[in-house]
Protein backbone atom coordinates (compact mmCIF):
# COMPACT_ATOMS: atom_id res chain seq x y z
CA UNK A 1 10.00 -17.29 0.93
CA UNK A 2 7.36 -15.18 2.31
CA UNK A 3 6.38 -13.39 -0.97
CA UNK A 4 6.63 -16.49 -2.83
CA UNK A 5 3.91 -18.38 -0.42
CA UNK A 6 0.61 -17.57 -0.75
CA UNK A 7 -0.68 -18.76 1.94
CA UNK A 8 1.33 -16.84 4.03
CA UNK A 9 0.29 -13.96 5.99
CA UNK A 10 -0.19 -10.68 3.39
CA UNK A 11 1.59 -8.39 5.78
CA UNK A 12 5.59 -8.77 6.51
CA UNK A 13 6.48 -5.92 9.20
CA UNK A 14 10.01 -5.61 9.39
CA UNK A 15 11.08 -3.85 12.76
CA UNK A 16 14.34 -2.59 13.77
CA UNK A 17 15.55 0.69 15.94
CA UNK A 18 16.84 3.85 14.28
CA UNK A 19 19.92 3.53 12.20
CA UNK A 20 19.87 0.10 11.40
CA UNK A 21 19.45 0.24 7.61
CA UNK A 22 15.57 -0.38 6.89
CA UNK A 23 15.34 2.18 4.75
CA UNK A 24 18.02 1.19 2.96
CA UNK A 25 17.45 -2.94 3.07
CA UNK A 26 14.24 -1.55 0.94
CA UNK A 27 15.60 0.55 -1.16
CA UNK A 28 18.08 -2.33 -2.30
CA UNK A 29 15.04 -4.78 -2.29
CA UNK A 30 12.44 -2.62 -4.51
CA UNK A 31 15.67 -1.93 -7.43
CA UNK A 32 17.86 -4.80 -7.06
CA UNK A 33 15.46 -7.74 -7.65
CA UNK A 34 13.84 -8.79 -10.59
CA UNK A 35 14.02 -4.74 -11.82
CA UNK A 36 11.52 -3.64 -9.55
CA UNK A 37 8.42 -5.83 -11.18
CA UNK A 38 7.53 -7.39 -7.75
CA UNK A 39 7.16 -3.73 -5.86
CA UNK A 40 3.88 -2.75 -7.28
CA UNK A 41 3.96 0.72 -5.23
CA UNK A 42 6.62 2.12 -3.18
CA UNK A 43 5.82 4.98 -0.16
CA UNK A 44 7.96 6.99 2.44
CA UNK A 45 7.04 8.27 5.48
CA UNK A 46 8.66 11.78 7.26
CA UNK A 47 7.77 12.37 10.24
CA UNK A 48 7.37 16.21 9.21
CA UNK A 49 5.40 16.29 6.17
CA UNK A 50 1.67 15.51 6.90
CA UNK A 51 0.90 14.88 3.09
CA UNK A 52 3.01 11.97 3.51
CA UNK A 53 0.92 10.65 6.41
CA UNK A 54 -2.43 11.39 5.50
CA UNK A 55 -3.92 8.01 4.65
CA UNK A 56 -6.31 9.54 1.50
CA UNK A 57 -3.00 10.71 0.28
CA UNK A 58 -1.00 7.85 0.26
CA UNK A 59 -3.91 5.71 -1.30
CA UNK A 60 -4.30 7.66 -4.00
CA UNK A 61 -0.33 7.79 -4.68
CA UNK A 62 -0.08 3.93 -4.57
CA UNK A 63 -3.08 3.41 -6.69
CA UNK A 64 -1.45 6.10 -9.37
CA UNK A 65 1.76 3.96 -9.07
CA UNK A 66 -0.33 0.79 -9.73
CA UNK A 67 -1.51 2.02 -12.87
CA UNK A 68 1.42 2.66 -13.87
CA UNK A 69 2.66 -0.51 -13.67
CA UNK A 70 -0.53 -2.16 -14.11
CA UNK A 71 -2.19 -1.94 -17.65
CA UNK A 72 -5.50 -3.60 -16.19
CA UNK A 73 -5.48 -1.60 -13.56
CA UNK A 74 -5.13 1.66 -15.27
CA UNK A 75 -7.81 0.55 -17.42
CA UNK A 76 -10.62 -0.25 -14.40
CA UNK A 77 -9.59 2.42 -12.79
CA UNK A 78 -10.40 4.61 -15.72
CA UNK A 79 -13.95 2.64 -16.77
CA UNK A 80 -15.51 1.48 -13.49
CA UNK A 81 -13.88 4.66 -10.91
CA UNK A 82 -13.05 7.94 -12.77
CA UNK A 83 -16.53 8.03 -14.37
CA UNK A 84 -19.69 9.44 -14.07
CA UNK A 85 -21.56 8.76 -10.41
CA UNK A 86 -18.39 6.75 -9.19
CA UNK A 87 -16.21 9.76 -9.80
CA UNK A 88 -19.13 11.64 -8.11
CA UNK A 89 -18.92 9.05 -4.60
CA UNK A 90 -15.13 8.54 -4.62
CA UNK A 91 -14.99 12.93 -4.68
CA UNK A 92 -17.26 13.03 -1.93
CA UNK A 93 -15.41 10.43 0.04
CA UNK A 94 -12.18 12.45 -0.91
CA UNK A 95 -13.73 15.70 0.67
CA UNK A 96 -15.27 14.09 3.76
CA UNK A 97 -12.27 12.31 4.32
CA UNK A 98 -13.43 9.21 4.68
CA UNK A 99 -10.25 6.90 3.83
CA UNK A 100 -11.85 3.37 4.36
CA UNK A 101 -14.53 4.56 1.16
CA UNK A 102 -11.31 6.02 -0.73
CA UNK A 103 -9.50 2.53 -0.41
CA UNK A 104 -12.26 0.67 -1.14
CA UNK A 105 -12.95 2.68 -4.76
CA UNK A 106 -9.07 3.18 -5.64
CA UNK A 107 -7.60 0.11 -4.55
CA UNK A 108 -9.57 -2.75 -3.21
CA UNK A 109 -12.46 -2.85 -5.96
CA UNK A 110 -10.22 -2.37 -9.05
CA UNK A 111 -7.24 -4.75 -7.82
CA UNK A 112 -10.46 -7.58 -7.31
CA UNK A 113 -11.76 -6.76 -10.88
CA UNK A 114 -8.54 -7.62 -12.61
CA UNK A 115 -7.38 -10.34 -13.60
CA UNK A 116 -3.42 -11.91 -11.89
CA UNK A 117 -1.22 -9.74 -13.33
CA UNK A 118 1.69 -11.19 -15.46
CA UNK A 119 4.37 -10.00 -12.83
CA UNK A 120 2.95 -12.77 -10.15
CA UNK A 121 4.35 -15.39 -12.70
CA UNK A 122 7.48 -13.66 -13.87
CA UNK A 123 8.51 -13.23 -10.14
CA UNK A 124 7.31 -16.28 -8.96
CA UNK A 125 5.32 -14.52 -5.88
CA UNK A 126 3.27 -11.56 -4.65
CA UNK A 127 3.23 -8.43 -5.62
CA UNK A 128 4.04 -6.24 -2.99
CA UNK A 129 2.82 -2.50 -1.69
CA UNK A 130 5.71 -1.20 0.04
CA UNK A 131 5.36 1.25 3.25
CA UNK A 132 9.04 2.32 5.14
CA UNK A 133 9.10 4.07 7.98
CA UNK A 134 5.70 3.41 9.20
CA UNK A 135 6.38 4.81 12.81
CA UNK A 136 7.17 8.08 11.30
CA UNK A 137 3.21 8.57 10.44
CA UNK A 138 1.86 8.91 14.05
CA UNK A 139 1.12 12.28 14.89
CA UNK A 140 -0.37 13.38 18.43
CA UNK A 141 -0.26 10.03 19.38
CA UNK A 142 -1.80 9.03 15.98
CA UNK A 143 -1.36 6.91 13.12
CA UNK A 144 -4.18 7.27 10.96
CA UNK A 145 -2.14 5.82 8.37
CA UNK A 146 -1.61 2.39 10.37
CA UNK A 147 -5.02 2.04 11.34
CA UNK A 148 -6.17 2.30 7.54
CA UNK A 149 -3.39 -0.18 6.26
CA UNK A 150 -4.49 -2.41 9.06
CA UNK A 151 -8.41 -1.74 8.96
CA UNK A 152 -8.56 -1.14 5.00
CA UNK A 153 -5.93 -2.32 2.77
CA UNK A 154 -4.49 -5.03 4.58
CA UNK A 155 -8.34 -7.00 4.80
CA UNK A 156 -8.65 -6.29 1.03
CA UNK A 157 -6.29 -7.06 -1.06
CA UNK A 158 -6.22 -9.92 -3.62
CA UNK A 159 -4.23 -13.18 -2.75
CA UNK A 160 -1.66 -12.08 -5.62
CA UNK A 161 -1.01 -8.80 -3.61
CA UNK A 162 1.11 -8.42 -0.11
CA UNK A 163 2.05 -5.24 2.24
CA UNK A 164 5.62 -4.93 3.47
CA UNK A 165 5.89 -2.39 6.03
CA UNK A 166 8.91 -0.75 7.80
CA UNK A 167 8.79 0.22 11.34
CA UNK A 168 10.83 1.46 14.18
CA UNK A 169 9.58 -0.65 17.64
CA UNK A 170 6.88 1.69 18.76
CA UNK A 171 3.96 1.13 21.32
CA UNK A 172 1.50 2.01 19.31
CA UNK A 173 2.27 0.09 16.45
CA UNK A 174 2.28 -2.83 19.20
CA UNK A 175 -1.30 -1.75 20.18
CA UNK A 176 -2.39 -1.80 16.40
CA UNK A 177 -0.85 -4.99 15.06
């Protein structure tokens, strides 16, 4: 009911301890229902690779997985982003590591200059960004990646666009959220 309900909050966090099956509840939810059209991007965090929790990283991996599900969004992203003096700012951003810019230009602008995409209707809800193992991004007491799904994506996306997130119970996520 949650995806289906607009008005709902855009963020589901589901919580459990280790070895309770979230990975796997999401693995069965992004394949087994309605052939994956509702997952518009799926990530994974490990708590020992630091390309998987570097938030400029994972924001340019979900907006690549967009556009591949996403005609309109491949397109905007390849007239009003990957061009001339955009392609110029959202580089610089990329080098000064500035993730808040790097959402804004890959995700957040492009998602609001398309129109609903057909996969709202077909599935009869939001389409969903999918994060597991959130807890598994913090890193010297850390989670960059929270703070920019919180700070960033969360406040941006369209109406027709949710986050589910995965999480162990941590304290810091409870400071965050």
């Amino acid at each position: 009911a949650w995806r289906t309900n607009l008005g709902d909050p855009r963020c589901l966090l589901l919580l459990a301890g280790p070895g309770f099956g979230k990975t796997a509840i999401i693995a069965r939810y992004v394949t087994a229902l309605h052939d994956r059209q509702h997952v518009l991007a799926l990530h994974l965090c490990f708590h020992n690779d630091a390309a998987r929790r570097d938030p400029i990283r994972v924001v340019k991996s979900l907006a690549f997985q967009i556009a591949e599900r996403v005609p309109e969004f491949e397109r905007a992203l390849k007239e009003e982003v990957l061009v001339g003096a955009a392609l110029g700012a959202l580089n610089k951003s990329i080098e000064e590591e500035d993730a808040s810019e790097v959402v804004e230009r890959l995700l957040i602008q492009p998602l609001a200059n398309i129109p609903v995409p057909a996969g709202v209707a077909q599935t009869g809800g939001r389409l969903l960004l999918v994060v597991d193992a959130l807890d598994e991004a913090e890193h010297n007491e850390k989670n960059d990646l929270l703070n920019c799904i919180v700070d960033d994506i969360a406040r941006g996306l369209p109406k027709w666009c949710a986050l589910l997130l995965t999480s162990q119970p941590d304290e810091l996520l409870g400071e965050v959220l």
